[in-house]
C-alpha atoms as a PDB file:
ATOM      1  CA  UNK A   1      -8.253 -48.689 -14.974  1.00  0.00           C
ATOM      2  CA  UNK A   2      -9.810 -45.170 -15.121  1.00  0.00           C
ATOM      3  CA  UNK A   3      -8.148 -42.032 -14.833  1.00  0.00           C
ATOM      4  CA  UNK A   4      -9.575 -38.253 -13.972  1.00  0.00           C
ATOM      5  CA  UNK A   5      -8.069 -35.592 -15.354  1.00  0.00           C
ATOM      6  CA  UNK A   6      -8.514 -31.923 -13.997  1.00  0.00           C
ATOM      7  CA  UNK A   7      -6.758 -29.484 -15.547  1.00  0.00           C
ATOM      8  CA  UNK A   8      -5.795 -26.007 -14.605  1.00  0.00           C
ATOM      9  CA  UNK A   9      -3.727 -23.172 -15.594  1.00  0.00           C
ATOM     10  CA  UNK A  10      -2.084 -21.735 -12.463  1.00  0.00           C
ATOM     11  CA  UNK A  11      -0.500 -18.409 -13.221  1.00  0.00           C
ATOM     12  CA  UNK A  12       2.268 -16.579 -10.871  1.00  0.00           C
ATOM     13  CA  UNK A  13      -0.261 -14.171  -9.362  1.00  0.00           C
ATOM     14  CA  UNK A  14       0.544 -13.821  -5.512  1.00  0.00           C
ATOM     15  CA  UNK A  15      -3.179 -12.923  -4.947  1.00  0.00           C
ATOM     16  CA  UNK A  16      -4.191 -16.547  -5.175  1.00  0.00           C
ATOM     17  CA  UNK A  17      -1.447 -18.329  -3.709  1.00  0.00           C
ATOM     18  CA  UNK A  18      -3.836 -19.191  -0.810  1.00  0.00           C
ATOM     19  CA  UNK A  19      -5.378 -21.176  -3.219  1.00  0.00           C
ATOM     20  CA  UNK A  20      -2.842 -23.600  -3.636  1.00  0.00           C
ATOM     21  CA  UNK A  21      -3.793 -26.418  -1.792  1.00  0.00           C
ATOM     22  CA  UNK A  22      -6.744 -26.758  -2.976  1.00  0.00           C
ATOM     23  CA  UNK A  23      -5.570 -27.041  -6.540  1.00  0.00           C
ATOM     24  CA  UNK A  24      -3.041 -29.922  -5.680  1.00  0.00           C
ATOM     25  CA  UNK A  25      -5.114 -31.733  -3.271  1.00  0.00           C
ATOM     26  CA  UNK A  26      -4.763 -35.985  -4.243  1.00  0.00           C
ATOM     27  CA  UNK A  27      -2.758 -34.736  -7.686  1.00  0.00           C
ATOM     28  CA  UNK A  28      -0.293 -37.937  -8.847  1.00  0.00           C
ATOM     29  CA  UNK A  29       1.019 -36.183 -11.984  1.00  0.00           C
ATOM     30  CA  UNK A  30       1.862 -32.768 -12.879  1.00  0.00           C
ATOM     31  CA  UNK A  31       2.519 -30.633 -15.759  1.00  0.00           C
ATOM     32  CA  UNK A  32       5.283 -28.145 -15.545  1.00  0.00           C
ATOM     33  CA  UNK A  33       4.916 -25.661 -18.804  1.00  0.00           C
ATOM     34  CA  UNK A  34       7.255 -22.924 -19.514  1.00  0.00           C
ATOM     35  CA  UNK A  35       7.705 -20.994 -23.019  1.00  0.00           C
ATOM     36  CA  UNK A  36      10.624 -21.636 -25.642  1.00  0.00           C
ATOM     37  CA  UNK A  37       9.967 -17.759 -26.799  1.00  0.00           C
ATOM     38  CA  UNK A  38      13.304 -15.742 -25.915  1.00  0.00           C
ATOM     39  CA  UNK A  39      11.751 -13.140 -24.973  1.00  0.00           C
ATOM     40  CA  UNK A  40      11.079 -11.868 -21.048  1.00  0.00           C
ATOM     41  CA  UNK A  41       7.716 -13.667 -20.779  1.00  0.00           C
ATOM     42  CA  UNK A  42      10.079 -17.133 -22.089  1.00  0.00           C
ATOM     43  CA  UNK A  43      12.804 -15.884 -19.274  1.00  0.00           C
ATOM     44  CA  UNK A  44      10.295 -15.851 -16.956  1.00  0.00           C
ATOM     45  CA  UNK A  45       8.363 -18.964 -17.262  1.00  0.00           C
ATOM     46  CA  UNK A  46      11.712 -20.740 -17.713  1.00  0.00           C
ATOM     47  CA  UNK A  47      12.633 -19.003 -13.921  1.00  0.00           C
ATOM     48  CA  UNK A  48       8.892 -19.841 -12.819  1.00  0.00           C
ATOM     49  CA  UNK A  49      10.047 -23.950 -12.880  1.00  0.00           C
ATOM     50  CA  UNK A  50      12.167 -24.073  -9.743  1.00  0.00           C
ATOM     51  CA  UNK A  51       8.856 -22.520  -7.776  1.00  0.00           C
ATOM     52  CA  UNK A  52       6.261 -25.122  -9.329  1.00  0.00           C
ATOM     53  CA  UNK A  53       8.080 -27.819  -8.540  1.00  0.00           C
ATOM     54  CA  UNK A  54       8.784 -26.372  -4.516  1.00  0.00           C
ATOM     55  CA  UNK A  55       5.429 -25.527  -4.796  1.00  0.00           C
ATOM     56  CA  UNK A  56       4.651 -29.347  -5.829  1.00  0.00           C
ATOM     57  CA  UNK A  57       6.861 -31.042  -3.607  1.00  0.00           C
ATOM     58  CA  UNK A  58       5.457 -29.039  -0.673  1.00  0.00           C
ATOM     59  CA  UNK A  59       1.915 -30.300  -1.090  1.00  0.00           C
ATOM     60  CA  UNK A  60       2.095 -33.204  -2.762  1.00  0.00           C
ATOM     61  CA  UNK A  61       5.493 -34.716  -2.085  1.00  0.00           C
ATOM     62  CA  UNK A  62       7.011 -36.762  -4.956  1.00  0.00           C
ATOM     63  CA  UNK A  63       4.761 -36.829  -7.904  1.00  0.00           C
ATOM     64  CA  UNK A  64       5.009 -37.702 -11.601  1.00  0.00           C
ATOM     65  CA  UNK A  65       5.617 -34.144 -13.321  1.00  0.00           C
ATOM     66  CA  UNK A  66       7.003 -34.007 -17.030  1.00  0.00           C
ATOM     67  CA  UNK A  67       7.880 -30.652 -18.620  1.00  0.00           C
ATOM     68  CA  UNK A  68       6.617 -29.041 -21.486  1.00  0.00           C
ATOM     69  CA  UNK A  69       8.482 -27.311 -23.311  1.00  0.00           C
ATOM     70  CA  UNK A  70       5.981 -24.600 -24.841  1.00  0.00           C
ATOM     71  CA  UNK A  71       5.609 -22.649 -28.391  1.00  0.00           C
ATOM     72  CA  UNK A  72       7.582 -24.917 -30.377  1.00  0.00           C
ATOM     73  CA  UNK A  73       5.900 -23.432 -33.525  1.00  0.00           C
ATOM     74  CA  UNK A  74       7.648 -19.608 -32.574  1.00  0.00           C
ATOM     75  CA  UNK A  75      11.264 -21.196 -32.663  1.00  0.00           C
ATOM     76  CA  UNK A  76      13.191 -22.473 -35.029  1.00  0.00           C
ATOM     77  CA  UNK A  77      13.870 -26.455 -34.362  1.00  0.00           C
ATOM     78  CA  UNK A  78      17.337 -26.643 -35.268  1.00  0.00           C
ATOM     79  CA  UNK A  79      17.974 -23.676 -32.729  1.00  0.00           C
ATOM     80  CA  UNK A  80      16.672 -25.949 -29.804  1.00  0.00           C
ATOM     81  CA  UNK A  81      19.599 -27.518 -27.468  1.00  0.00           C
ATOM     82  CA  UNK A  82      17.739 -30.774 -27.361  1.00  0.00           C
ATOM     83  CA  UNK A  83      20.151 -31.455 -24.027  1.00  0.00           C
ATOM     84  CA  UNK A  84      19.365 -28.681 -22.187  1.00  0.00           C
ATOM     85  CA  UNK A  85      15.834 -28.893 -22.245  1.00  0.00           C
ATOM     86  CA  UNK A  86      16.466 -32.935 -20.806  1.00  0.00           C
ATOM     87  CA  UNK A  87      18.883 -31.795 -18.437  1.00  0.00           C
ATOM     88  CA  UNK A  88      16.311 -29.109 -17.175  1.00  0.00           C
ATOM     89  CA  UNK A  89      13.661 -31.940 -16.743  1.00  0.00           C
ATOM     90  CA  UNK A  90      16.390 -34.410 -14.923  1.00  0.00           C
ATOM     91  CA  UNK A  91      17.421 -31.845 -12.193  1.00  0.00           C
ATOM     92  CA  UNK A  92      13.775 -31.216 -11.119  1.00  0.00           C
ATOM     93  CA  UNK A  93      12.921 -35.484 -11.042  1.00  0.00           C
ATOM     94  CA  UNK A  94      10.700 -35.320 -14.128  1.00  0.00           C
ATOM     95  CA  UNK A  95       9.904 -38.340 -15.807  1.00  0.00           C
ATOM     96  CA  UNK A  96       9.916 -36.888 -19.288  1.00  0.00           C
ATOM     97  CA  UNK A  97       9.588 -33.635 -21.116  1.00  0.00           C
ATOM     98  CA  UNK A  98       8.258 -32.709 -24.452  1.00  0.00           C
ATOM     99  CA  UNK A  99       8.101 -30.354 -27.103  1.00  0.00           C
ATOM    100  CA  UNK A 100       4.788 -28.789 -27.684  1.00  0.00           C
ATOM    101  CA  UNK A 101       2.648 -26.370 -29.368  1.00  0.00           C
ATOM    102  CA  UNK A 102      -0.465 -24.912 -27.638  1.00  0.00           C
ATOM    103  CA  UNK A 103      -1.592 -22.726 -30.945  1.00  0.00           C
ATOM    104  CA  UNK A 104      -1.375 -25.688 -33.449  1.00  0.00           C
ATOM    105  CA  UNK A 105      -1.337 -28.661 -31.077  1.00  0.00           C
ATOM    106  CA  UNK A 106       1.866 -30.103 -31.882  1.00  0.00           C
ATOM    107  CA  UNK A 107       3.453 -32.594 -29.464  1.00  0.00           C
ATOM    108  CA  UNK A 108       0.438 -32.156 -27.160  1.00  0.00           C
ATOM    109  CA  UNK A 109      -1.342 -35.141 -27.483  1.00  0.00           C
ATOM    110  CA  UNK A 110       1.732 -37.624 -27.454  1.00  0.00           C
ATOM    111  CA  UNK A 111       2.793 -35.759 -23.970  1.00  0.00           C
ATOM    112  CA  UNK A 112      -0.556 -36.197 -22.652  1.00  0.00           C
ATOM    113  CA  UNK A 113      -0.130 -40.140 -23.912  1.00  0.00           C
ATOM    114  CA  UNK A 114       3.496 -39.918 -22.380  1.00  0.00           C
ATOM    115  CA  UNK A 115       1.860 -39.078 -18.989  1.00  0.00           C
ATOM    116  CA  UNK A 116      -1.379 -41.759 -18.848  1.00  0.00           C
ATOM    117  CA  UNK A 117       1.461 -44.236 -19.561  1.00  0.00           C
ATOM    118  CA  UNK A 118       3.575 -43.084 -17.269  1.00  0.00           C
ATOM    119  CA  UNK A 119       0.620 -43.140 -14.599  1.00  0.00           C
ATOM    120  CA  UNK A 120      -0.651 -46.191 -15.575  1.00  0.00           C
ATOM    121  CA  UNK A 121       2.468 -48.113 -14.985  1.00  0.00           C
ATOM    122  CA  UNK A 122       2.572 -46.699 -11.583  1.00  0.00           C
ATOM    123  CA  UNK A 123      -0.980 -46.957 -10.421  1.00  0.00           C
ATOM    124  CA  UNK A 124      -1.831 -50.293 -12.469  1.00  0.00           C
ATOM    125  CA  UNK A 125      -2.630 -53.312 -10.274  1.00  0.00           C
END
C-alpha cells in the first residue's frame, strides 16, 4: 500500500480562511499541533484545538487526527500532566497524541509512525 503525504502549516489568519477547503480536500488523517510553552502563544494554540477540529469535521467529516503536543524540549517533563494531555486528545475523537519536539525532533518521527499505522490499519485491504 502507498501513502501521500502533504503537509501544511495552517495558521489562525482569518485572511485565508477561504482557503480552507482546498487544504482538506480527500484528507484521511490530520495533525492537530498546539504548544506546551505557558506562555500566551501556548494559551492560544491550546484554545486554537476546538476550531481545527470544527474546522475538520466540517469538511472532512470523521477523520483520523492525533495531537501533538508541541515544544517538549521548553518544559520540564516531570511538570507535564501526562492525563490531561490524553484526556484533551479523547474529547476531540483523536486516535492518539504525542509528545514532540519540532527544534530537536524528538517524538516526531514515532508520531508520524503512530499515524501511517494508524492509517494503514484503516485503509489496508
Amino acid at each position: 500500500m502507498l501513502f501521500h503525504f502533504l503537509l501544511f502549516a495552517r495558521f489562525e489568519k482569518k485572511d485565508f480562511d477561504f482557503l480552507q477547503p482546498l487544504f482538506y480536500k480527500e484528507s484521511k488523517a490530520s495533525i492537530i499541533v498546539y504548544s506546551l510553552e505557558e506562555n500566551e502563544l501556548g494559551k492560544n494554540s491550546f484554545d486554537h484545538i476546538k476550531n481545527w477540529v470544527q474546522n475538520l469535521r466540517k469538511y472532512c467529516g470523521e477523520i483520523l487526527m492525533i495531537l501533538f503536543a508541541n515544544k517538549v524540549d521548553l518544559v520540564e517533563e516531570d511538570e507535564l500532566n501526562l492525563l490531561d494531555i490524553k484526556r484533551i486528545a479523547e474529547k476531540y475523537n483523536c486516535f492518539s497524541f504525542s509528545l514532540t519536539s519540532a527544534k530537536t525532533g524528538q517524538g516526531v518521527n514515532e508520531a508520524f509512525n503512530l499515524i501511517i499505522q494508524e492509517l494503514y490499519n484503516k485503509y489496508s485491504i
